[in-house]
PDB file of N, CA and C in Angstrom:
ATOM      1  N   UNK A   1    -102.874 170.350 204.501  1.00  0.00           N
ATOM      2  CA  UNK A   1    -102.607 169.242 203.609  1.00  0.00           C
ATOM      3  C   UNK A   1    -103.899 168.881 202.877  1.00  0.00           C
ATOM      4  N   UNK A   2    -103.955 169.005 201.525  1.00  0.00           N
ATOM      5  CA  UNK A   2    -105.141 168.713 200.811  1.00  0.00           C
ATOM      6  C   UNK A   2    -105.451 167.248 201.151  1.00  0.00           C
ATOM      7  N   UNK A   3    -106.632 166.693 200.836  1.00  0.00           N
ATOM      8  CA  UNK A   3    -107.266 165.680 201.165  1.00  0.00           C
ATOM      9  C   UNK A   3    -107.309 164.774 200.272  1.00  0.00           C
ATOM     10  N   UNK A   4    -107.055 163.292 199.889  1.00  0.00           N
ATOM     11  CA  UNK A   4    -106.945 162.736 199.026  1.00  0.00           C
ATOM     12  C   UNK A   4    -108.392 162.603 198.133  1.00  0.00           C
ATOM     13  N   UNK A   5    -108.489 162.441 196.856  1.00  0.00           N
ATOM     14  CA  UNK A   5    -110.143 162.274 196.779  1.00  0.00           C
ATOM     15  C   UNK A   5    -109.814 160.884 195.157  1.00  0.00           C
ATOM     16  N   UNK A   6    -111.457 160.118 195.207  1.00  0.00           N
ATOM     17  CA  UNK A   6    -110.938 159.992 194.268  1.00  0.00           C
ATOM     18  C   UNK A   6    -111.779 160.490 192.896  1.00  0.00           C
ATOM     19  N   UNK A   7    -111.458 160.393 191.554  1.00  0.00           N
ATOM     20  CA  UNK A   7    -112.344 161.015 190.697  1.00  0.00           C
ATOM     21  C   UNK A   7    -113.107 160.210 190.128  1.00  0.00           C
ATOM     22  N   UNK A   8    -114.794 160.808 190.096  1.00  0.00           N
ATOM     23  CA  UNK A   8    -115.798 160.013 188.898  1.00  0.00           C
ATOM     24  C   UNK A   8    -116.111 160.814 188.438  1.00  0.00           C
ATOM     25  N   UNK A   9    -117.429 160.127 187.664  1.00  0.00           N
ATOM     26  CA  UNK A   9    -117.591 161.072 186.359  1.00  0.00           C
ATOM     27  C   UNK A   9    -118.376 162.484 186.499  1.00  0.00           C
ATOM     28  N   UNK A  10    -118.446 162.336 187.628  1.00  0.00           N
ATOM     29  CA  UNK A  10    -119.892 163.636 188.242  1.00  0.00           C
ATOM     30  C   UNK A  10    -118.765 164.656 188.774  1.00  0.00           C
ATOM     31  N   UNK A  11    -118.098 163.935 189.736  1.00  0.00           N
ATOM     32  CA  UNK A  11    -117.365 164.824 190.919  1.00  0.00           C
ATOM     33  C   UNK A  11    -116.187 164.147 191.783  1.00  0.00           C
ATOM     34  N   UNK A  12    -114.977 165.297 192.160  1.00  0.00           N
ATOM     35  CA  UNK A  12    -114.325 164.015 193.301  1.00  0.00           C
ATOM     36  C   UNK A  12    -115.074 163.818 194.387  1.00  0.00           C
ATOM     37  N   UNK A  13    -114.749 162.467 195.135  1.00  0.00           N
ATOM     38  CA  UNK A  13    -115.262 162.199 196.201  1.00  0.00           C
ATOM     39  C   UNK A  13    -113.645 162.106 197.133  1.00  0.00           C
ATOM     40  N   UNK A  14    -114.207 162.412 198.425  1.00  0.00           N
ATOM     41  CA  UNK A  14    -113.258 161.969 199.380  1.00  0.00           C
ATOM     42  C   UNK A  14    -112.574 160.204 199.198  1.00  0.00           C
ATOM     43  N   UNK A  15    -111.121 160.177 199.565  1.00  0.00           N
ATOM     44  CA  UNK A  15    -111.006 159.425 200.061  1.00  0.00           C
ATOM     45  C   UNK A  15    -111.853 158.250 201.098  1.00  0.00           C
ATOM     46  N   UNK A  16    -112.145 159.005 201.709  1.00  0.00           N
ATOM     47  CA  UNK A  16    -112.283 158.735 203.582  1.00  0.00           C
ATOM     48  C   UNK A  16    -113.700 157.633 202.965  1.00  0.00           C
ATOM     49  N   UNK A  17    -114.785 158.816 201.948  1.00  0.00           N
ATOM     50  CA  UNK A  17    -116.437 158.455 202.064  1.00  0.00           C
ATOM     51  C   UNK A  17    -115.777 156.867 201.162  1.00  0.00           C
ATOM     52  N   UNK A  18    -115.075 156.773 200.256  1.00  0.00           N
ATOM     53  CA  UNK A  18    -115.007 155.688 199.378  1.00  0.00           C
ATOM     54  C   UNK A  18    -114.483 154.462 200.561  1.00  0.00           C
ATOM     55  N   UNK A  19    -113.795 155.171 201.285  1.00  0.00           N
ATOM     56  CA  UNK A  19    -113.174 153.416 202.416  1.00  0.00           C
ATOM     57  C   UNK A  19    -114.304 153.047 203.295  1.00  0.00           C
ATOM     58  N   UNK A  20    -115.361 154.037 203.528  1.00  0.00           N
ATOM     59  CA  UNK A  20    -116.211 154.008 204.455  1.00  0.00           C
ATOM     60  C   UNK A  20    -116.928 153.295 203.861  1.00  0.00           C
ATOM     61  N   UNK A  21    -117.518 153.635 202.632  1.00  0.00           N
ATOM     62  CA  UNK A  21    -118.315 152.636 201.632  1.00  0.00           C
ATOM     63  C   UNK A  21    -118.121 151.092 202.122  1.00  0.00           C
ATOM     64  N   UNK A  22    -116.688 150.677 201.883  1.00  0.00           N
ATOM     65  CA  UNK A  22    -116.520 149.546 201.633  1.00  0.00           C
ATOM     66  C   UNK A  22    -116.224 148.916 202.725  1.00  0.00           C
ATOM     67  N   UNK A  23    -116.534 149.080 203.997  1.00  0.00           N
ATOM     68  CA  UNK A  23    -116.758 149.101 205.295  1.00  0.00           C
ATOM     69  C   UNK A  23    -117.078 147.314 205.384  1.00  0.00           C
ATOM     70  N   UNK A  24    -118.338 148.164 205.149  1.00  0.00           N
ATOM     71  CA  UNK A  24    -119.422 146.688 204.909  1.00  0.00           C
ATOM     72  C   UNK A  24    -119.312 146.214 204.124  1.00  0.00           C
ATOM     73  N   UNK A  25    -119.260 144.226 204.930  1.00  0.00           N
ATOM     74  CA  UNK A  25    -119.329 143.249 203.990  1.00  0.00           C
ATOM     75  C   UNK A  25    -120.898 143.221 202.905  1.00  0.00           C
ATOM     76  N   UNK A  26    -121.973 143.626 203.464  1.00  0.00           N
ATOM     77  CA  UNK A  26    -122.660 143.919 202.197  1.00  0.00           C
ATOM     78  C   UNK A  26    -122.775 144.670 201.009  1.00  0.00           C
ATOM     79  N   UNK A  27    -122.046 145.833 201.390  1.00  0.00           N
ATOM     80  CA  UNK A  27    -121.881 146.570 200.463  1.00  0.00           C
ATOM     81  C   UNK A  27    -120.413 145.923 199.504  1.00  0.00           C
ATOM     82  N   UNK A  28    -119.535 145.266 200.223  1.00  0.00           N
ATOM     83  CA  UNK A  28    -118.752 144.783 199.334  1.00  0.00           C
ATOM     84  C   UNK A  28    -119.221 143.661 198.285  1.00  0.00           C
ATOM     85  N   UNK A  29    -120.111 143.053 198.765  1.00  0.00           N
ATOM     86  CA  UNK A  29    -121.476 141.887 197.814  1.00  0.00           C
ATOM     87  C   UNK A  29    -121.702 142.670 196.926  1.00  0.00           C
ATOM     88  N   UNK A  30    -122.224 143.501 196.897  1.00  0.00           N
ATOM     89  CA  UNK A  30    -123.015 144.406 196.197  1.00  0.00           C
ATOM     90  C   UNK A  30    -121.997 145.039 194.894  1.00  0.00           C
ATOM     91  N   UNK A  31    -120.978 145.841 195.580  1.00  0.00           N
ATOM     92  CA  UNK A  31    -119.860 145.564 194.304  1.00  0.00           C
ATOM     93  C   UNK A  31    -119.414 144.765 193.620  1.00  0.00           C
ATOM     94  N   UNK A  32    -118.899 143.701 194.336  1.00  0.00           N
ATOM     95  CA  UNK A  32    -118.593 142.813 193.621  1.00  0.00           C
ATOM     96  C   UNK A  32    -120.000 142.225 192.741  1.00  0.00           C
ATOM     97  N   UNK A  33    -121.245 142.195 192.925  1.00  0.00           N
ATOM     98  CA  UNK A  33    -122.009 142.188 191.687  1.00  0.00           C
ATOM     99  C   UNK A  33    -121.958 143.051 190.456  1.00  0.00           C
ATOM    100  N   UNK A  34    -121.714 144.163 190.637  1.00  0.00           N
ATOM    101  CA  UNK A  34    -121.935 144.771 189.594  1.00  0.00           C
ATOM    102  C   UNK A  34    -120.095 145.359 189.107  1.00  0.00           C
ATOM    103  N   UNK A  35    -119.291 144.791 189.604  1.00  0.00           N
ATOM    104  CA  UNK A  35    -118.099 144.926 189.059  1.00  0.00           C
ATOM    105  C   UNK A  35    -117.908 144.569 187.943  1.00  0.00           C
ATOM    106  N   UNK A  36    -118.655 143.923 187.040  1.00  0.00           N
ATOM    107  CA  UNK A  36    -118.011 142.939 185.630  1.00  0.00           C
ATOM    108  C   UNK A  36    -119.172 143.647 184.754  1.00  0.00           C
ATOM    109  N   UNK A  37    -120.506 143.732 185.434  1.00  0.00           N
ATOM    110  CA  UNK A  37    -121.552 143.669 184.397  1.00  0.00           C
ATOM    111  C   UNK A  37    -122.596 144.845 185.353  1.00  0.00           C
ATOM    112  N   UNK A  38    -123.640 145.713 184.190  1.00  0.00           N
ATOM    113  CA  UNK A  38    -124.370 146.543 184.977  1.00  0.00           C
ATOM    114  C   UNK A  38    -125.351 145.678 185.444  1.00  0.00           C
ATOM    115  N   UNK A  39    -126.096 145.728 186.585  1.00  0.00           N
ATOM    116  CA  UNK A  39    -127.137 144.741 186.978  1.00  0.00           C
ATOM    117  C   UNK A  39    -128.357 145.590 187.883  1.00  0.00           C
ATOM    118  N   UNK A  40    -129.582 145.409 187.168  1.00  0.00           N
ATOM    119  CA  UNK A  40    -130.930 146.261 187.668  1.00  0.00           C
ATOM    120  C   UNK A  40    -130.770 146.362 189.242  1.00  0.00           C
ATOM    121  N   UNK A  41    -131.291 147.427 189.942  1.00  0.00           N
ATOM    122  CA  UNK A  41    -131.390 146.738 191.694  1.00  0.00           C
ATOM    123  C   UNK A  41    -132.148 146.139 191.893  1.00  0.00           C
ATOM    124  N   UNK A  42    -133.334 145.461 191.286  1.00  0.00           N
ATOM    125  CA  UNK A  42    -134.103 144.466 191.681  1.00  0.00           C
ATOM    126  C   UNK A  42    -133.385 143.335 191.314  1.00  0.00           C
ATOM    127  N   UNK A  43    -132.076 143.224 190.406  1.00  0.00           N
ATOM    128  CA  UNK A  43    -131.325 141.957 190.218  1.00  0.00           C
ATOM    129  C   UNK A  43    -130.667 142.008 191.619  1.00  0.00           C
ATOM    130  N   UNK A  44    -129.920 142.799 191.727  1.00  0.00           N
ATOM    131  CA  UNK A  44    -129.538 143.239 192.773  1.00  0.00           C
ATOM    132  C   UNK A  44    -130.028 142.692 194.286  1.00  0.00           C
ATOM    133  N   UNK A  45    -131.185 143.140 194.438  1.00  0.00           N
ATOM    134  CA  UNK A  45    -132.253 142.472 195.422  1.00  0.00           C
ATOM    135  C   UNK A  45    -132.521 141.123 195.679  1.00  0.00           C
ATOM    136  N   UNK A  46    -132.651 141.010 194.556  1.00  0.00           N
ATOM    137  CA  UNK A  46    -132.438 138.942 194.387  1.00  0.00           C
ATOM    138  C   UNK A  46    -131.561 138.322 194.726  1.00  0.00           C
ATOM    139  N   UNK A  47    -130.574 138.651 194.757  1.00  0.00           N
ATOM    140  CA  UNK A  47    -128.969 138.236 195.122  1.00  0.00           C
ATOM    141  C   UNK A  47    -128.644 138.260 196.216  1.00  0.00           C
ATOM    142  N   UNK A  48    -128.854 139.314 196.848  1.00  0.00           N
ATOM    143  CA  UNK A  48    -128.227 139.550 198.019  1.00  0.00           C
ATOM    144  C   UNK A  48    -129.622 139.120 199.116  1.00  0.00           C
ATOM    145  N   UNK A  49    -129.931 137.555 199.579  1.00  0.00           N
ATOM    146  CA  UNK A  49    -130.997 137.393 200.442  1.00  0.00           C
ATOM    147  C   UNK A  49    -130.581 137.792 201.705  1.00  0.00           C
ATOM    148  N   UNK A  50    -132.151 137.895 202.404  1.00  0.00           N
ATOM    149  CA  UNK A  50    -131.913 138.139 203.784  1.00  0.00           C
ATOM    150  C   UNK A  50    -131.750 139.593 204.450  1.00  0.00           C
ATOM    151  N   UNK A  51    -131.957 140.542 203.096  1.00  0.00           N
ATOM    152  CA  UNK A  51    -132.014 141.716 203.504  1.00  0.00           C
ATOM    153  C   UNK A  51    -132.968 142.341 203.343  1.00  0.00           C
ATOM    154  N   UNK A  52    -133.982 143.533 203.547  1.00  0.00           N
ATOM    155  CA  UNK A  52    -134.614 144.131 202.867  1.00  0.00           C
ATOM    156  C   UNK A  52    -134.597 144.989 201.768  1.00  0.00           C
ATOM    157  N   UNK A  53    -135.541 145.143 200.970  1.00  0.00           N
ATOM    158  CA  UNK A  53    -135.290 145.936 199.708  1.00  0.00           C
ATOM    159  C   UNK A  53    -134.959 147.561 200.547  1.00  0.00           C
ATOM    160  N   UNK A  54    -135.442 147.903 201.483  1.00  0.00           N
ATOM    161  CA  UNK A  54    -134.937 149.480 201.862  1.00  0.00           C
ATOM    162  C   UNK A  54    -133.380 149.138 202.288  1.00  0.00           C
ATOM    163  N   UNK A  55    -132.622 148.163 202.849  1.00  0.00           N
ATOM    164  CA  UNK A  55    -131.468 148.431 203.154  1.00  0.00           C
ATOM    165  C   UNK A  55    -130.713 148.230 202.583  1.00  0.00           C
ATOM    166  N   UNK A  56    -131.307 147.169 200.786  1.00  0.00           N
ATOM    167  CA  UNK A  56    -130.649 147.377 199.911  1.00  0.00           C
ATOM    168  C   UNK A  56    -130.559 148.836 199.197  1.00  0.00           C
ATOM    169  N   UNK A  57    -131.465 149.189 198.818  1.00  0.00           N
ATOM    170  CA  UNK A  57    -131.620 150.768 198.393  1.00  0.00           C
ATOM    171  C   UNK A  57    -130.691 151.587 199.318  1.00  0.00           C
ATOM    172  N   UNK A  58    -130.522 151.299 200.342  1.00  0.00           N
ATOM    173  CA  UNK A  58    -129.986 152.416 201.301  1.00  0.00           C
ATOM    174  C   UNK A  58    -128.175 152.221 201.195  1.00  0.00           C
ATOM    175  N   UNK A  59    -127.900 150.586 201.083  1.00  0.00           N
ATOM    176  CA  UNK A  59    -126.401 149.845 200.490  1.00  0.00           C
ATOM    177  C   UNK A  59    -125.900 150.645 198.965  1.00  0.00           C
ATOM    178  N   UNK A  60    -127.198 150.523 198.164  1.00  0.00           N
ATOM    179  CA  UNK A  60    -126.688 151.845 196.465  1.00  0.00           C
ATOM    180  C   UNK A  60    -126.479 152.828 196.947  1.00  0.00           C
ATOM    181  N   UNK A  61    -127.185 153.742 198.133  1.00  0.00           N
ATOM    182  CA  UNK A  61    -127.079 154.776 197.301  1.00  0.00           C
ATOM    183  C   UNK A  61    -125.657 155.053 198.268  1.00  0.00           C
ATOM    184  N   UNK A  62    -125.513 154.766 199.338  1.00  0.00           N
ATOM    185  CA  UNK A  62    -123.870 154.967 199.654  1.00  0.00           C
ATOM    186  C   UNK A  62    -122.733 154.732 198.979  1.00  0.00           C
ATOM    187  N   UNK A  63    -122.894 153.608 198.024  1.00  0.00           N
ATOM    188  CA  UNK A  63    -121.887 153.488 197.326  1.00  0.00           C
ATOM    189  C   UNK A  63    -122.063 154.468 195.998  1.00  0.00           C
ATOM    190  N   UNK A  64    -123.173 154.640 195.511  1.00  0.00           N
ATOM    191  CA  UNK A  64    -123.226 155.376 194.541  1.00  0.00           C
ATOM    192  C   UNK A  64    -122.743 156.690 195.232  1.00  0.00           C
ATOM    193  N   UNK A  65    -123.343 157.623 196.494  1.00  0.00           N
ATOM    194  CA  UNK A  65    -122.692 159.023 197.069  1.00  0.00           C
ATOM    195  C   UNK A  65    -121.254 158.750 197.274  1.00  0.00           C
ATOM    196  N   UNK A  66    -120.741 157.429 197.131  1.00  0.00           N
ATOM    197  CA  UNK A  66    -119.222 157.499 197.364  1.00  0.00           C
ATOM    198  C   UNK A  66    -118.344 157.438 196.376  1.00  0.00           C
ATOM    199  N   UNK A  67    -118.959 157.655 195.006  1.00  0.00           N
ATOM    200  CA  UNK A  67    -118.559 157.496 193.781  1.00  0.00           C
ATOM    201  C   UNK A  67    -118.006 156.011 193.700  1.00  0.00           C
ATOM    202  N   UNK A  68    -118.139 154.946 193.679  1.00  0.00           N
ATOM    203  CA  UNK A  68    -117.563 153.589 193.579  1.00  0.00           C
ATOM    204  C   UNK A  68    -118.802 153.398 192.710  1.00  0.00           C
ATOM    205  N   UNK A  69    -120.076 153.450 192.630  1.00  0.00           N
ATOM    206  CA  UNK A  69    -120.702 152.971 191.275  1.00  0.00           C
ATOM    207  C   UNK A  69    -121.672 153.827 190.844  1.00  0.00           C
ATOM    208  N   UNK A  70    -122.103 153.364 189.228  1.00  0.00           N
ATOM    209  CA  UNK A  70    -122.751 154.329 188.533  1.00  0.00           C
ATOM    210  C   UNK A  70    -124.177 154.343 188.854  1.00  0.00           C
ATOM    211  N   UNK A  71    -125.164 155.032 188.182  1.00  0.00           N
ATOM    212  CA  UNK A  71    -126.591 154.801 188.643  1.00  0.00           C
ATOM    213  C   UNK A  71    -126.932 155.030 187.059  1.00  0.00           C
ATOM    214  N   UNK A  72    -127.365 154.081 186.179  1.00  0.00           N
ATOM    215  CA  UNK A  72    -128.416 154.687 185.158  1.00  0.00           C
ATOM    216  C   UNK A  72    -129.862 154.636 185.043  1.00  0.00           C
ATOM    217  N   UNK A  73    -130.690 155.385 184.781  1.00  0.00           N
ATOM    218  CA  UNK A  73    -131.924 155.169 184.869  1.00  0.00           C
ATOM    219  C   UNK A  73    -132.711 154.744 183.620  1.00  0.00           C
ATOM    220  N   UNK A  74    -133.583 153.971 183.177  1.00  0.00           N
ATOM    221  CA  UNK A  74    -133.797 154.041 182.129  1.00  0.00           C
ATOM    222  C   UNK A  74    -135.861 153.439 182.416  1.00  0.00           C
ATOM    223  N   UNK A  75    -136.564 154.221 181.839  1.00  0.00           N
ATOM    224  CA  UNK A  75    -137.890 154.490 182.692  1.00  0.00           C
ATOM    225  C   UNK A  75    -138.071 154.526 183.958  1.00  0.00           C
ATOM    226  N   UNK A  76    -138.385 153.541 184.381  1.00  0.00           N
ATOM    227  CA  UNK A  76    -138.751 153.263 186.325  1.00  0.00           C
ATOM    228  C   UNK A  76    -137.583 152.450 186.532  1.00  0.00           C
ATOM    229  N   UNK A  77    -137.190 151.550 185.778  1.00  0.00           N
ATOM    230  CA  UNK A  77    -135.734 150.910 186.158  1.00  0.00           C
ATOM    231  C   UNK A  77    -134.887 151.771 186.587  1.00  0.00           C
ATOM    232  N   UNK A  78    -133.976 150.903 187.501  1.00  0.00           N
ATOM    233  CA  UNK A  78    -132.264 151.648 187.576  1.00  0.00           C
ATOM    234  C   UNK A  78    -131.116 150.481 187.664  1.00  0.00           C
ATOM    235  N   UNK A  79    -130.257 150.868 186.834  1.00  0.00           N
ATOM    236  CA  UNK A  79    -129.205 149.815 186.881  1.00  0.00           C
ATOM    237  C   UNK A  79    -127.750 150.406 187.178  1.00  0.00           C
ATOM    238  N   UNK A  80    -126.818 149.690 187.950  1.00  0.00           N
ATOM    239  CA  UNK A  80    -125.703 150.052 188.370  1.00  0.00           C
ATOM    240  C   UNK A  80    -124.772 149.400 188.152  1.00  0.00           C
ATOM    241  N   UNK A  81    -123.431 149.907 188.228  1.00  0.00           N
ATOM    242  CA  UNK A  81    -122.304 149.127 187.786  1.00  0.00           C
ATOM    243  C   UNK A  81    -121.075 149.926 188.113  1.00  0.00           C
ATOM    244  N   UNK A  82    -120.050 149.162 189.066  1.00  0.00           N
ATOM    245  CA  UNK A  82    -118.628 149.775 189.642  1.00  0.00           C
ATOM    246  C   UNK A  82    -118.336 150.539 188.843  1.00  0.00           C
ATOM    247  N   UNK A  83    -117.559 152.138 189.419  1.00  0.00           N
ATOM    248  CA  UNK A  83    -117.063 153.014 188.534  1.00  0.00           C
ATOM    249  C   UNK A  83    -115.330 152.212 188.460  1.00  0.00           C
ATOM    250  N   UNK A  84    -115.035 151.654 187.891  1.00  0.00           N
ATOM    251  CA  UNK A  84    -113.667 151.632 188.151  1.00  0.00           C
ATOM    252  C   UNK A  84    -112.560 152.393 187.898  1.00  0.00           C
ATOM    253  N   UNK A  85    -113.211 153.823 187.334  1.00  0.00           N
ATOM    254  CA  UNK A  85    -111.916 154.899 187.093  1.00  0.00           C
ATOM    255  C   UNK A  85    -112.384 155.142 188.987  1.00  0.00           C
ATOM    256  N   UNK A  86    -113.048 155.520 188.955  1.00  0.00           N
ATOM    257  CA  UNK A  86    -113.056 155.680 190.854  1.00  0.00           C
ATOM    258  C   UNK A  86    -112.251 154.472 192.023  1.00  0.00           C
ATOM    259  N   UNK A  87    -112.585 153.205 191.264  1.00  0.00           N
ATOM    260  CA  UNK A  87    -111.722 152.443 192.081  1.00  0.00           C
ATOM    261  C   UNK A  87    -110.612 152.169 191.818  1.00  0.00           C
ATOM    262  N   UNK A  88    -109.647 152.842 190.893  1.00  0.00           N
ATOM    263  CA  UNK A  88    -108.725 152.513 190.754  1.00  0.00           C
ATOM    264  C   UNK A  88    -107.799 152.434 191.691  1.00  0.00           C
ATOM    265  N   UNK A  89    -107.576 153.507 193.326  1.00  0.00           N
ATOM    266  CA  UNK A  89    -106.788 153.314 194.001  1.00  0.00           C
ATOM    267  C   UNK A  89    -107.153 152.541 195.090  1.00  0.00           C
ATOM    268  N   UNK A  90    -108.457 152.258 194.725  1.00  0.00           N
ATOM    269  CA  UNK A  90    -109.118 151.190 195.815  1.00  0.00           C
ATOM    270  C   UNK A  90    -109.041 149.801 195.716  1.00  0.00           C
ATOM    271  N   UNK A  91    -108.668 149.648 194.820  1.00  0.00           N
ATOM    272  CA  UNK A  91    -108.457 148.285 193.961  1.00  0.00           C
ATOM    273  C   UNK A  91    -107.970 146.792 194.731  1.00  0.00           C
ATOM    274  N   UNK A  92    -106.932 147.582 194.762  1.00  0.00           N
ATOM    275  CA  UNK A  92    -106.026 146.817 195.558  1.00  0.00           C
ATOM    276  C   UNK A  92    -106.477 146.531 197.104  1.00  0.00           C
ATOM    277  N   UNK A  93    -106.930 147.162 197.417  1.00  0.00           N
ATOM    278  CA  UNK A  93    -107.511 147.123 198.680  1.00  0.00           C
ATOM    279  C   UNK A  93    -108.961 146.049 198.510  1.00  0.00           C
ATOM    280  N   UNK A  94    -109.515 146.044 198.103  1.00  0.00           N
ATOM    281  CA  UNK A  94    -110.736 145.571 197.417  1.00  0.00           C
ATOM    282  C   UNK A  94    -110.289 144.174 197.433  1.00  0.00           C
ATOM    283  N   UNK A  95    -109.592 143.800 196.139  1.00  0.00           N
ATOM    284  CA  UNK A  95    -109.111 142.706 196.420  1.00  0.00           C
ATOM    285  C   UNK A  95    -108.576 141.825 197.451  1.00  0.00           C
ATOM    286  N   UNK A  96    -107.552 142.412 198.339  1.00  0.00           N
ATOM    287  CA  UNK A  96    -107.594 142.102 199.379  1.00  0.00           C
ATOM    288  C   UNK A  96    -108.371 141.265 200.816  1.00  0.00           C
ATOM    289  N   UNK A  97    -109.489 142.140 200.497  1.00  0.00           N
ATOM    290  CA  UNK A  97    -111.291 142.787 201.721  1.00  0.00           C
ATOM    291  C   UNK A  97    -111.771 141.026 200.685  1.00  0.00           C
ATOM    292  N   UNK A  98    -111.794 140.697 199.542  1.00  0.00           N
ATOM    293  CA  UNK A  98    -112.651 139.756 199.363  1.00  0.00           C
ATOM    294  C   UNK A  98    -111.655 138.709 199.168  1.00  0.00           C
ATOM    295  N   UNK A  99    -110.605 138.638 199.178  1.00  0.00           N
ATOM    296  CA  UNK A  99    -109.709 137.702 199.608  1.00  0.00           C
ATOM    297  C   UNK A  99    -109.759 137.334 200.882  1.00  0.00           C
ATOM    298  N   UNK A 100    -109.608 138.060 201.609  1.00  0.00           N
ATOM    299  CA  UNK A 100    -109.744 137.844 203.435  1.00  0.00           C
ATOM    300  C   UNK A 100    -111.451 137.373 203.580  1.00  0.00           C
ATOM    301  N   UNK A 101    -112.522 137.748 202.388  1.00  0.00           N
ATOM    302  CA  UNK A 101    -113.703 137.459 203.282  1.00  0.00           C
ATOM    303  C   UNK A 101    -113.550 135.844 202.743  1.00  0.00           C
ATOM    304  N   UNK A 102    -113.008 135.599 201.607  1.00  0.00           N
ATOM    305  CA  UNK A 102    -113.339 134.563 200.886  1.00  0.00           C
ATOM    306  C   UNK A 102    -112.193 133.131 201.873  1.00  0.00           C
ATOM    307  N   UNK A 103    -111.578 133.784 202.137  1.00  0.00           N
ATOM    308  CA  UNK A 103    -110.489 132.700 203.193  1.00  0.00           C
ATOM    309  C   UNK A 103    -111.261 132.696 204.853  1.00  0.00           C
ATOM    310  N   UNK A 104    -111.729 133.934 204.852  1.00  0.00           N
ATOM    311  CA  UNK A 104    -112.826 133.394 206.135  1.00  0.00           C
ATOM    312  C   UNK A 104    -113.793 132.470 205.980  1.00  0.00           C
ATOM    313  N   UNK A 105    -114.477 132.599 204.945  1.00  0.00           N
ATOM    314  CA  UNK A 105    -115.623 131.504 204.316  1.00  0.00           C
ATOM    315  C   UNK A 105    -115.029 130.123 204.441  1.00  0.00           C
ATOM    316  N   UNK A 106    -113.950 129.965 204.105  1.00  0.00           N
ATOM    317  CA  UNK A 106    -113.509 128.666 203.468  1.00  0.00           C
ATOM    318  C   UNK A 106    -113.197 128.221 205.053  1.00  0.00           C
ATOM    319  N   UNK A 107    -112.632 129.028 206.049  1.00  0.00           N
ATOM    320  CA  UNK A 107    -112.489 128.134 207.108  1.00  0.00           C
ATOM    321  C   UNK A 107    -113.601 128.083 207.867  1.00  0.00           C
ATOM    322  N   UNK A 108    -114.707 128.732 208.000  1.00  0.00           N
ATOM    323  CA  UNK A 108    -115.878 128.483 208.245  1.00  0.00           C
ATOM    324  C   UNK A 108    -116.352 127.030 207.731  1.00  0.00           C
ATOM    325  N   UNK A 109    -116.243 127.111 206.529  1.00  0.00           N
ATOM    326  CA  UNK A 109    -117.393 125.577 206.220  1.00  0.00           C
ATOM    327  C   UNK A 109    -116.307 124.873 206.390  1.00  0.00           C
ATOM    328  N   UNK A 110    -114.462 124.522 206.958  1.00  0.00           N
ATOM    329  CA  UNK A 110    -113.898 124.042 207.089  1.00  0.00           C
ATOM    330  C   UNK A 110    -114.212 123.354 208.609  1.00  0.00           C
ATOM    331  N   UNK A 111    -114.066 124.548 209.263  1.00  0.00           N
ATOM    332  CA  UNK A 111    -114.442 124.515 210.837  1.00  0.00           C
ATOM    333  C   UNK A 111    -116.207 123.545 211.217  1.00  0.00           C
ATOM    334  N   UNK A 112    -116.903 123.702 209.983  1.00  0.00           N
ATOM    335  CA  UNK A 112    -118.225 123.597 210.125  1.00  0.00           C
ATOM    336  C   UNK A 112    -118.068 121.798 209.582  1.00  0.00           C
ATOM    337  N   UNK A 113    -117.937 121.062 208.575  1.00  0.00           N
ATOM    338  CA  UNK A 113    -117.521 120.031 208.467  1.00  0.00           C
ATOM    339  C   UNK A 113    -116.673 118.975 209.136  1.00  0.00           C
ATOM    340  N   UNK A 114    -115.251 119.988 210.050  1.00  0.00           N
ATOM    341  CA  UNK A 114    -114.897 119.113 211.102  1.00  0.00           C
ATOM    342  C   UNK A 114    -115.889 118.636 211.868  1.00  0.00           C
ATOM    343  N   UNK A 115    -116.586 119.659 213.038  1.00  0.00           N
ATOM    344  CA  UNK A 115    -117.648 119.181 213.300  1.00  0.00           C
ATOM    345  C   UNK A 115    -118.305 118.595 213.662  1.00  0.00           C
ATOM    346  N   UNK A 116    -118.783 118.120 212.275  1.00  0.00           N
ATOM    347  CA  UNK A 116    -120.106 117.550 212.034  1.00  0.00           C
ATOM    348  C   UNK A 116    -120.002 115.946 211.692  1.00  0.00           C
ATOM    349  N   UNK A 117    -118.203 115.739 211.432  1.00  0.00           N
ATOM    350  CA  UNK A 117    -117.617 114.579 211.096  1.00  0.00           C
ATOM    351  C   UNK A 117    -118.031 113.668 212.103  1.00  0.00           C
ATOM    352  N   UNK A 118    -118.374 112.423 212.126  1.00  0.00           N
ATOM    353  CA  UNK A 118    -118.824 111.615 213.530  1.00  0.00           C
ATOM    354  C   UNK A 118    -116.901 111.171 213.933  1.00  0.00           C
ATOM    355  N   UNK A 119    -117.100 111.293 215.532  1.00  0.00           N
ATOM    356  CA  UNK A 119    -115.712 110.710 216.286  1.00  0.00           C
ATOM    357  C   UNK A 119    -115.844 109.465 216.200  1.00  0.00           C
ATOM    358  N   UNK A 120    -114.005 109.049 215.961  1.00  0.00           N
ATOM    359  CA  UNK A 120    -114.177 107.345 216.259  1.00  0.00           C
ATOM    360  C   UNK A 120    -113.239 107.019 217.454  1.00  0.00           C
ATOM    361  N   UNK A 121    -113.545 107.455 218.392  1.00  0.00           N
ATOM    362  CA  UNK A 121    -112.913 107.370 220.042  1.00  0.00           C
ATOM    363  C   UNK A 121    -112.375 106.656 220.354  1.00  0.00           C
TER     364      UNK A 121
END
């Protein structure tokens, strides 16, 4: 049974490497930055605190080897941006992954505000 893959502009990629990509909630940050607009990786870097610049570098280039985003270079810069002919069957799924992270968030600072509310016993 052939293997599902999906297509970018270089090459297909597996199925499997593109779900693996999106594994991680950082790497899903990371898309979702550059889903709308291309953005340098030192923009990139800025955004996403609390990490290092190598494990950001190391967050591109998986998604870039998984075909989900582009890489352009332009001198010493590099800027990236979601392939979305590649995500097209991922899409939906995607949406989903930041729907569920974004309804976890919300009951977090929900859970976090109960709390913190003073009791009136």
């Amino acid at each position: 049974m052939p293997r599902m893959q999906v297509r970018t502009r270089n090459r297909p990629v597996p199925l499997e490497a593109a779900m693996e990509a999106i594994t991680s909630p950082r790497r899903r940050q990371i898309l979702r930055l550059v889903w709308g607009a291309e953005r340098s990786a030192g923009e990139i870097a800025s955004t996403v605190r609390e990490v290092s610049w190598p494990a950001i570098s190391q967050n591109l280039r998986v998604l870039k080897d998984s075909g989900l985003i582009t890489e352009r270079r332009q001198g010493t810069h590099r800027y990236y941006k979601a392939d979305r002919r590649a995500l097209g069957p991922l899409e939906v799924v995607l949406r989903q992954m930041w729907t569920r992270d974004l309804d976890r968030l919300r009951e977090l600072a929900e859970e976090e505000a109960h709390a913190k509310r003073p009791r009136h016993d």
